[in-house]
N, C-alpha and C. Protein backbone atom coordinates (compact mmCIF):
# COMPACT_ATOMS: atom_id res chain seq x y z
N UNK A 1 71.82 156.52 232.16
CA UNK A 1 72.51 157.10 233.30
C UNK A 1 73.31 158.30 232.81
N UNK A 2 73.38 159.24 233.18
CA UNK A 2 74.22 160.63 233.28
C UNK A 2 75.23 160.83 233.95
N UNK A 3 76.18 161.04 233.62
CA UNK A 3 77.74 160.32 234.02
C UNK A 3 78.41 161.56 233.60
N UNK A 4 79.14 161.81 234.75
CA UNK A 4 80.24 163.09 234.53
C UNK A 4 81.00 162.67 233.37
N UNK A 5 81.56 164.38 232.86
CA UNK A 5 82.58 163.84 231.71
C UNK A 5 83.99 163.31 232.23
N UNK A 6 84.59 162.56 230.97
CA UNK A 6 85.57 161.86 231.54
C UNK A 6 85.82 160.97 232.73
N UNK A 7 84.70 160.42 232.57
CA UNK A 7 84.21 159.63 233.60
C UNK A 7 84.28 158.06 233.17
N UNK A 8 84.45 157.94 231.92
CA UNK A 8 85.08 156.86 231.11
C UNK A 8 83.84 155.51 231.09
N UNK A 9 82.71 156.38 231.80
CA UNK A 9 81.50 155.44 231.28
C UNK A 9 80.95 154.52 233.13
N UNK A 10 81.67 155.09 233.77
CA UNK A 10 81.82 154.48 235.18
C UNK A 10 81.57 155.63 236.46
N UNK A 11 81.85 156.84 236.24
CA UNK A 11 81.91 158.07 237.00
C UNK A 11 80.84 157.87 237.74
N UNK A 12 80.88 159.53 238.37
CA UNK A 12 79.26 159.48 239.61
C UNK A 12 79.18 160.13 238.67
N UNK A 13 77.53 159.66 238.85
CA UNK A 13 76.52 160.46 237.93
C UNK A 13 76.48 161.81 237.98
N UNK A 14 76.13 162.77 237.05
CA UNK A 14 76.27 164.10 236.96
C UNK A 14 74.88 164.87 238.23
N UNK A 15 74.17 164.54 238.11
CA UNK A 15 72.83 164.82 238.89
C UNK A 15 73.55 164.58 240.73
N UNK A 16 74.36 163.84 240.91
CA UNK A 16 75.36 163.38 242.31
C UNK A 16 76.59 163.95 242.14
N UNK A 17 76.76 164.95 241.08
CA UNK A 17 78.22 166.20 241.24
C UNK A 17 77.34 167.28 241.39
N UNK A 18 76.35 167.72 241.25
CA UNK A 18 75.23 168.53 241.02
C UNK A 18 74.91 168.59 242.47
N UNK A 19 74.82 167.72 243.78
CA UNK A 19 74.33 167.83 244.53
C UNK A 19 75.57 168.41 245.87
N UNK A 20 76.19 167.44 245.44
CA UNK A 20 77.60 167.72 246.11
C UNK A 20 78.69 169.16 246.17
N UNK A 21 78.70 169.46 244.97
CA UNK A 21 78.72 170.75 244.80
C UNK A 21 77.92 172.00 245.50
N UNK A 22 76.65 171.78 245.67
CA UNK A 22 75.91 172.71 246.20
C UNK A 22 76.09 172.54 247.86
N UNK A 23 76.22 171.35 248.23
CA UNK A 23 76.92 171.27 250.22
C UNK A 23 78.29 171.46 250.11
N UNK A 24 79.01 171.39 248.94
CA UNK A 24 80.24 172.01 249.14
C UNK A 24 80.11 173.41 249.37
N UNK A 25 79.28 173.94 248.48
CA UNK A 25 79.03 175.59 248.33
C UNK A 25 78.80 175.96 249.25
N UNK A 26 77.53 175.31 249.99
CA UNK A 26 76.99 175.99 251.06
C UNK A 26 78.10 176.34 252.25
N UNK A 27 78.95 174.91 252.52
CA UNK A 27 79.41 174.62 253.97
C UNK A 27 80.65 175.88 253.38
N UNK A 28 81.20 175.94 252.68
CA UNK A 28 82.46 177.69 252.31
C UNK A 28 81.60 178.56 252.53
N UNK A 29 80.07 179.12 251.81
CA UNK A 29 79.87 180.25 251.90
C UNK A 29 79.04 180.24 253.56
N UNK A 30 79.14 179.36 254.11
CA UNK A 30 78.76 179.66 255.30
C UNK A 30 79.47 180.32 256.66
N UNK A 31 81.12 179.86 256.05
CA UNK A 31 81.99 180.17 256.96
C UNK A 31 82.19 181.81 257.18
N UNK A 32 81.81 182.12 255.61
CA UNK A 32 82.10 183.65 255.58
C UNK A 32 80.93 184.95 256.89
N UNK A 33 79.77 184.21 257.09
CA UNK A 33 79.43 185.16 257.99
C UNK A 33 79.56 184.96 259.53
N UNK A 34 80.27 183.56 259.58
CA UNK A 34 80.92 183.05 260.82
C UNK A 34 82.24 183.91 261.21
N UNK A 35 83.09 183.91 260.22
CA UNK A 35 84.11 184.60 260.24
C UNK A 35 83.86 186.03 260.67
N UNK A 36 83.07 186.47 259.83
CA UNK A 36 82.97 187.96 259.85
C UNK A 36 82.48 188.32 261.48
N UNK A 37 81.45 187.95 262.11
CA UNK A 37 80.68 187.80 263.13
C UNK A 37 81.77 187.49 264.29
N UNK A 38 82.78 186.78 264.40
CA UNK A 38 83.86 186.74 265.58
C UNK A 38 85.22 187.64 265.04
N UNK A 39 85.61 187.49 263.99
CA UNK A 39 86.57 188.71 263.88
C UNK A 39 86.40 189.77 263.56
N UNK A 40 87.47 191.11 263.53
CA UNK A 40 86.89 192.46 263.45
C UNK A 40 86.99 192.87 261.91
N UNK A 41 85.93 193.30 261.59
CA UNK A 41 85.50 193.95 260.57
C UNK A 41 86.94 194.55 259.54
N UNK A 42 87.77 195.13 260.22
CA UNK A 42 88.88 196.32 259.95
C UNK A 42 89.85 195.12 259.19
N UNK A 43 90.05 194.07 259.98
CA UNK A 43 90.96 192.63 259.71
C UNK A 43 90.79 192.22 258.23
N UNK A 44 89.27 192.34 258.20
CA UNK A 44 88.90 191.32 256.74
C UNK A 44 89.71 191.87 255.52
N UNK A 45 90.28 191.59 254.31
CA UNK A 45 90.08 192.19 253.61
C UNK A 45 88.91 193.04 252.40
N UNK A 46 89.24 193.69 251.90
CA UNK A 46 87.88 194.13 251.05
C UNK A 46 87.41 193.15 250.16
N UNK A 47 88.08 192.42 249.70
CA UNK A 47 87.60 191.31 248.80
C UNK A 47 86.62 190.29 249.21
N UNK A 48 87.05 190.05 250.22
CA UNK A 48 86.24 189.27 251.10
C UNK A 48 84.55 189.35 250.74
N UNK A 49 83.60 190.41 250.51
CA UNK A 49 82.72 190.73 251.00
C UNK A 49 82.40 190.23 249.50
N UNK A 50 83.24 190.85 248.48
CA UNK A 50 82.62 190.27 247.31
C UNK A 50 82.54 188.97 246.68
N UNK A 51 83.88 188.47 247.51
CA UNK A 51 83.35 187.14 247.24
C UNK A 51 82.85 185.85 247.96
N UNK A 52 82.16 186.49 249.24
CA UNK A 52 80.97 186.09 249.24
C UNK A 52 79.80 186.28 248.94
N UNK A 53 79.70 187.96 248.35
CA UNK A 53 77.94 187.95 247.48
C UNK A 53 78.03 187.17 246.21
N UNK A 54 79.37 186.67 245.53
CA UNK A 54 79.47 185.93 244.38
C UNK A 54 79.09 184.36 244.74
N UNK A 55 79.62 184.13 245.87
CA UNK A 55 79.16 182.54 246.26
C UNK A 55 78.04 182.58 246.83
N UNK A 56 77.63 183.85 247.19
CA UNK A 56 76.10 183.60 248.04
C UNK A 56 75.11 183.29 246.50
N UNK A 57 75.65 183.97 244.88
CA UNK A 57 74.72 183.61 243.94
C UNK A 57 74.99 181.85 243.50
N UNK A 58 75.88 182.03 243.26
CA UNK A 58 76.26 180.44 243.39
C UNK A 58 75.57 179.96 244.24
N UNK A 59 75.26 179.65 245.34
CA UNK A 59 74.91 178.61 246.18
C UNK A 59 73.27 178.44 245.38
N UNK A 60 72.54 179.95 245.21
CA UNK A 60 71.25 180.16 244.85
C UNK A 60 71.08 178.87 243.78
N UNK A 61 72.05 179.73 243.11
CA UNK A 61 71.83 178.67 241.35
C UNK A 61 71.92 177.65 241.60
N UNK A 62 72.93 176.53 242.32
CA UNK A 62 72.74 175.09 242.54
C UNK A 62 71.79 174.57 243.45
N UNK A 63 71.44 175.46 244.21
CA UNK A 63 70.02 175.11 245.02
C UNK A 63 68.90 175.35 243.78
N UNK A 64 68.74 176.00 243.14
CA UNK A 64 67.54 176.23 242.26
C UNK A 64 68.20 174.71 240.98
N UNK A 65 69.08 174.48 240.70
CA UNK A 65 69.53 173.51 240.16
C UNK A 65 69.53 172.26 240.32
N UNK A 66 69.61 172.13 241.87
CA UNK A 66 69.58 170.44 242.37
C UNK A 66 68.17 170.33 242.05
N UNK A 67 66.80 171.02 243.09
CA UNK A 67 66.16 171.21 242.69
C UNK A 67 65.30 171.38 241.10
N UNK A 68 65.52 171.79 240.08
CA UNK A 68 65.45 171.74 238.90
C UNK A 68 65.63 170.02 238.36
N UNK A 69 66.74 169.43 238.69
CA UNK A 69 67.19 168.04 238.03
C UNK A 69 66.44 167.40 239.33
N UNK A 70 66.24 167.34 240.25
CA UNK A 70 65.54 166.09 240.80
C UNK A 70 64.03 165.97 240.53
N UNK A 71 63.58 165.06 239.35
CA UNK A 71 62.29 164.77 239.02
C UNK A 71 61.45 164.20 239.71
N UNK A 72 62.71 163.14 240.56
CA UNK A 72 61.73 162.27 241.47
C UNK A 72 61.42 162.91 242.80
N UNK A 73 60.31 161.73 243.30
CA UNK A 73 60.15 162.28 244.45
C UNK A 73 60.89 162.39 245.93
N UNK A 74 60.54 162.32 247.21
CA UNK A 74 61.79 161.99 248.06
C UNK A 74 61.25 161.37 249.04
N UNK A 75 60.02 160.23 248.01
CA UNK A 75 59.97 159.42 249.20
C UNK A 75 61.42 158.25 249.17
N UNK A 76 61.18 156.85 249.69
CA UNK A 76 62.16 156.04 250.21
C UNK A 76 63.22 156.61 250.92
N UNK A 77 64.23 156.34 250.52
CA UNK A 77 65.97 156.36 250.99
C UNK A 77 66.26 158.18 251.22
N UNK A 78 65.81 158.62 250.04
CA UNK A 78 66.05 159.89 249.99
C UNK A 78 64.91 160.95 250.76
N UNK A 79 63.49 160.33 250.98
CA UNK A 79 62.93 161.08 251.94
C UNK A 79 63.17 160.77 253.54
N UNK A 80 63.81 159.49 253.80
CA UNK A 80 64.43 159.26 255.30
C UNK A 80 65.91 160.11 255.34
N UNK A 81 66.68 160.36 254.54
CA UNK A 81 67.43 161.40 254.42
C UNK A 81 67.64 162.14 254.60
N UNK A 82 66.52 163.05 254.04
CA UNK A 82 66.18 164.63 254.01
C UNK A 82 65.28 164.35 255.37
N UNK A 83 64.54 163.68 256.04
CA UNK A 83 64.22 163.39 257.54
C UNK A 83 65.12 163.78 258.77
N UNK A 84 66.74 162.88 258.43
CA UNK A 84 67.62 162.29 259.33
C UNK A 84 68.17 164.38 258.98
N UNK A 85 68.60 164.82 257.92
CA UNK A 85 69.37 166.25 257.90
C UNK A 85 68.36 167.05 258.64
N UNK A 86 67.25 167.39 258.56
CA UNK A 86 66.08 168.08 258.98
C UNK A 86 66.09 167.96 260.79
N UNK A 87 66.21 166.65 260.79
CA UNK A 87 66.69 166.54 262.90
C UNK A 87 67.46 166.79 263.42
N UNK A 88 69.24 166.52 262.59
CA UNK A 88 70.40 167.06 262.41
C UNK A 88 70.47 168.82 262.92
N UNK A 89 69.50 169.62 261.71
CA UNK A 89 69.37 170.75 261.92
C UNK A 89 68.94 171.39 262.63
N UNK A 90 68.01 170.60 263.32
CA UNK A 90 67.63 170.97 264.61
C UNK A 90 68.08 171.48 265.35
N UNK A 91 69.55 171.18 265.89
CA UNK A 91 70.05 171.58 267.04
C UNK A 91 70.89 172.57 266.55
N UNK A 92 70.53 173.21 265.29
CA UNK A 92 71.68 174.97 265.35
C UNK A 92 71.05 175.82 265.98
N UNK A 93 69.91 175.84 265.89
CA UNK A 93 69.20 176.63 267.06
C UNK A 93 69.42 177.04 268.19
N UNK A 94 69.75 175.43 268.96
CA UNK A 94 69.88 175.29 269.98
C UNK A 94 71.76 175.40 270.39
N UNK A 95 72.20 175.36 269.43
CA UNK A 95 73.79 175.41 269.23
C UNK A 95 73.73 177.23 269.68
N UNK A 96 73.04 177.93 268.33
CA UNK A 96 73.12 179.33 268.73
C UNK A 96 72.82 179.70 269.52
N UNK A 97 72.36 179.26 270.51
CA UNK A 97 71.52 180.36 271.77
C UNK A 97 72.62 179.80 273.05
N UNK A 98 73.19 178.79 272.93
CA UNK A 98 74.21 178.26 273.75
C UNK A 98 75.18 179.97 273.46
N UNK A 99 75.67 179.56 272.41
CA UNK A 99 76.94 180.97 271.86
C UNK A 99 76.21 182.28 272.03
N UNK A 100 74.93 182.53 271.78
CA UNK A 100 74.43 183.51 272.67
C UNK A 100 75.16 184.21 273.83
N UNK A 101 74.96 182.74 274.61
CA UNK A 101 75.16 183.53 276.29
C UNK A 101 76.00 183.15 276.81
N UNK A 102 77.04 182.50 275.83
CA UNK A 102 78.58 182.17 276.19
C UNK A 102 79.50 182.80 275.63
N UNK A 103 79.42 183.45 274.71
CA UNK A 103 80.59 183.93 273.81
C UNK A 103 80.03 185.17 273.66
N UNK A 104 81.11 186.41 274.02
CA UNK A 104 81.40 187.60 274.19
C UNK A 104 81.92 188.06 272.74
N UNK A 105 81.53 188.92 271.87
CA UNK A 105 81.83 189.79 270.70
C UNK A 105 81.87 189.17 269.61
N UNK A 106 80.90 188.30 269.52
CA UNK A 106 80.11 188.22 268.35
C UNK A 106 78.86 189.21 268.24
N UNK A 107 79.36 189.47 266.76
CA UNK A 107 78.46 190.10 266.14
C UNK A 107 77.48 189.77 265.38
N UNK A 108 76.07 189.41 266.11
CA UNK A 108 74.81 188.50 265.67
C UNK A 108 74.19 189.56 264.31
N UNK A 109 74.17 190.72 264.27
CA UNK A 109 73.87 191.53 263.25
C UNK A 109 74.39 191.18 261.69
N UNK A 110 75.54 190.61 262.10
CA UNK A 110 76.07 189.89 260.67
C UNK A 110 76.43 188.62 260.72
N UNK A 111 75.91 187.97 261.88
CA UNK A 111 75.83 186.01 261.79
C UNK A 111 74.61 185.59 261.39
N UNK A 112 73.35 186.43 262.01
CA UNK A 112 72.29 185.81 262.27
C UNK A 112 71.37 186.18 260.52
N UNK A 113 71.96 187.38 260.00
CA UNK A 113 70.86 187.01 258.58
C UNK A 113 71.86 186.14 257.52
N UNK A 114 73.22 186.56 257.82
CA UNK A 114 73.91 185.48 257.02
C UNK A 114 73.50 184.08 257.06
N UNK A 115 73.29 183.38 258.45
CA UNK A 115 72.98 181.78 258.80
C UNK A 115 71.64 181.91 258.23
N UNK A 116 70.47 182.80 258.80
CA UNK A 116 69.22 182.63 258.20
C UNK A 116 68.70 182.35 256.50
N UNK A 117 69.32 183.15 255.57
CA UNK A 117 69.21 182.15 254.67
C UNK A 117 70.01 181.37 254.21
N UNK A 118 70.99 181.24 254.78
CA UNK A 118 71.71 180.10 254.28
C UNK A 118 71.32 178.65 254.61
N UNK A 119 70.60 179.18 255.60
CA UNK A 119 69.46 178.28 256.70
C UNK A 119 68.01 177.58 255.75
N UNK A 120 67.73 178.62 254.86
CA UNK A 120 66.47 179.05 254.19
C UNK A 120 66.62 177.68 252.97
N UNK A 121 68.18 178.38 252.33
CA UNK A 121 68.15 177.89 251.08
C UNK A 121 68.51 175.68 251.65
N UNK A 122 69.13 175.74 252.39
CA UNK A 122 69.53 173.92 252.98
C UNK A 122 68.32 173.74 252.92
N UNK A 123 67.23 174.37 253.99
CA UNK A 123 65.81 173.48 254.50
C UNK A 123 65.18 173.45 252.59
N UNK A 124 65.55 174.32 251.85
CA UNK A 124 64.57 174.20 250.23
C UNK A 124 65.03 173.03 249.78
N UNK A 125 66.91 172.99 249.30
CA UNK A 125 66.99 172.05 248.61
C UNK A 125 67.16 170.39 248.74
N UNK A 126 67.34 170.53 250.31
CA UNK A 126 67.87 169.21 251.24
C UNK A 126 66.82 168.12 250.29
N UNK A 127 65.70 168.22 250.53
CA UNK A 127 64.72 166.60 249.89
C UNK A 127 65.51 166.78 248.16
N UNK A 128 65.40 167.43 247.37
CA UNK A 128 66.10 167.65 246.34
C UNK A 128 67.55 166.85 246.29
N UNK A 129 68.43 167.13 246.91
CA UNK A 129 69.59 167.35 247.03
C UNK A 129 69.79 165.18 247.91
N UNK A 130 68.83 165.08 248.75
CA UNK A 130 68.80 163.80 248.81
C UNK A 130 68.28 162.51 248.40
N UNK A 131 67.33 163.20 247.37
CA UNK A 131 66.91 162.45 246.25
C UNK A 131 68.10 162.11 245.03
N UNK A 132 68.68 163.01 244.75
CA UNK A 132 70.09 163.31 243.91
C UNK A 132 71.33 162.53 244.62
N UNK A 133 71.43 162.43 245.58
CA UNK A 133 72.45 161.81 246.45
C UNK A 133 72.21 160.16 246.68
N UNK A 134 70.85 160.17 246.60
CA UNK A 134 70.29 158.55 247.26
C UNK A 134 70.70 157.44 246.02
N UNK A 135 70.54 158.11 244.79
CA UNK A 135 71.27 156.76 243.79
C UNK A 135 70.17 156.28 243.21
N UNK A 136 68.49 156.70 243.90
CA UNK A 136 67.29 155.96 243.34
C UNK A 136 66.94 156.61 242.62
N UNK A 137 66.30 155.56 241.09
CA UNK A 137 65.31 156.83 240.67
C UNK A 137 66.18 156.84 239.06
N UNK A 138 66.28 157.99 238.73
CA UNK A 138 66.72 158.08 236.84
C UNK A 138 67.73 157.73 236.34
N UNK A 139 69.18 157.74 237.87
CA UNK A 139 70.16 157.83 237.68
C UNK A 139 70.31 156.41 237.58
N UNK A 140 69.71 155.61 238.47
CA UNK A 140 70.11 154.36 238.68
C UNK A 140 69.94 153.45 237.54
């Protein structure tokens, strides 16, 4: 088993900080083109922009990472998982087109490629990422 450090032999496994980390990543660097998209541009500060192209590489690397460490496959626990997030996701679609034609001054020019791959990279690593999460498999 692979066990965070200082984990005193009991911790979550490192391959389940590995996964967690990367939906931590995602759900921050997601806020940033939410933000940007309802408030005005002039407001943000300048920093802002850079550090979200710094977390937008971050997110890459632990998506190419979860991915990388999950050997197994995603059937069982972890392919009903990555099933149950995949139906979940379904309805941003249908979330966005609601805010479409309800909400006045958003700016879809900088929501809609921001969400799209951020969209891109969830649908890659999700079976990954719930294989890593499910507990079955190398870690166990």
């Amino acid at each position: 088993m692979l066990l965070s450090a200082g984990s005193g032999g009991r911790g979550v496994p490192r391959d389940r900080g590995l996964a967690v980390a990367g939906v931590a990543a995602l759900a921050v660097s997601t806020t940033f083109p939410v933000v940007a998209a309802v408030g005005s541009a002039e407001s943000l500060p300048a920093w802002v922009g850079a550090v979200d192209v710094g977390l937008a590489f971050g997110v890459i690397a632990l998506a190419l990472g979860i991915e990388a460490r999950s050997r197994r496959g995603t059937g069982g626990a972890g392919g009903r998982a990555a099933v149950r997030v995949y139906r979940a996701f379904a309805a941003v679609p249908l979330g966005l087109l609601v805010v479409f034609f309800v909400a006045e001054g958003v700016r879809w020019e900088v929501l809609l490629p921001g969400l799209a791959w951020r969209s891109a990279v969830l649908l890659y690593a999700t079976p990954a990422a719930c294989a890593l999460l499910g507990g079955n498999g190398r870690d166990a």
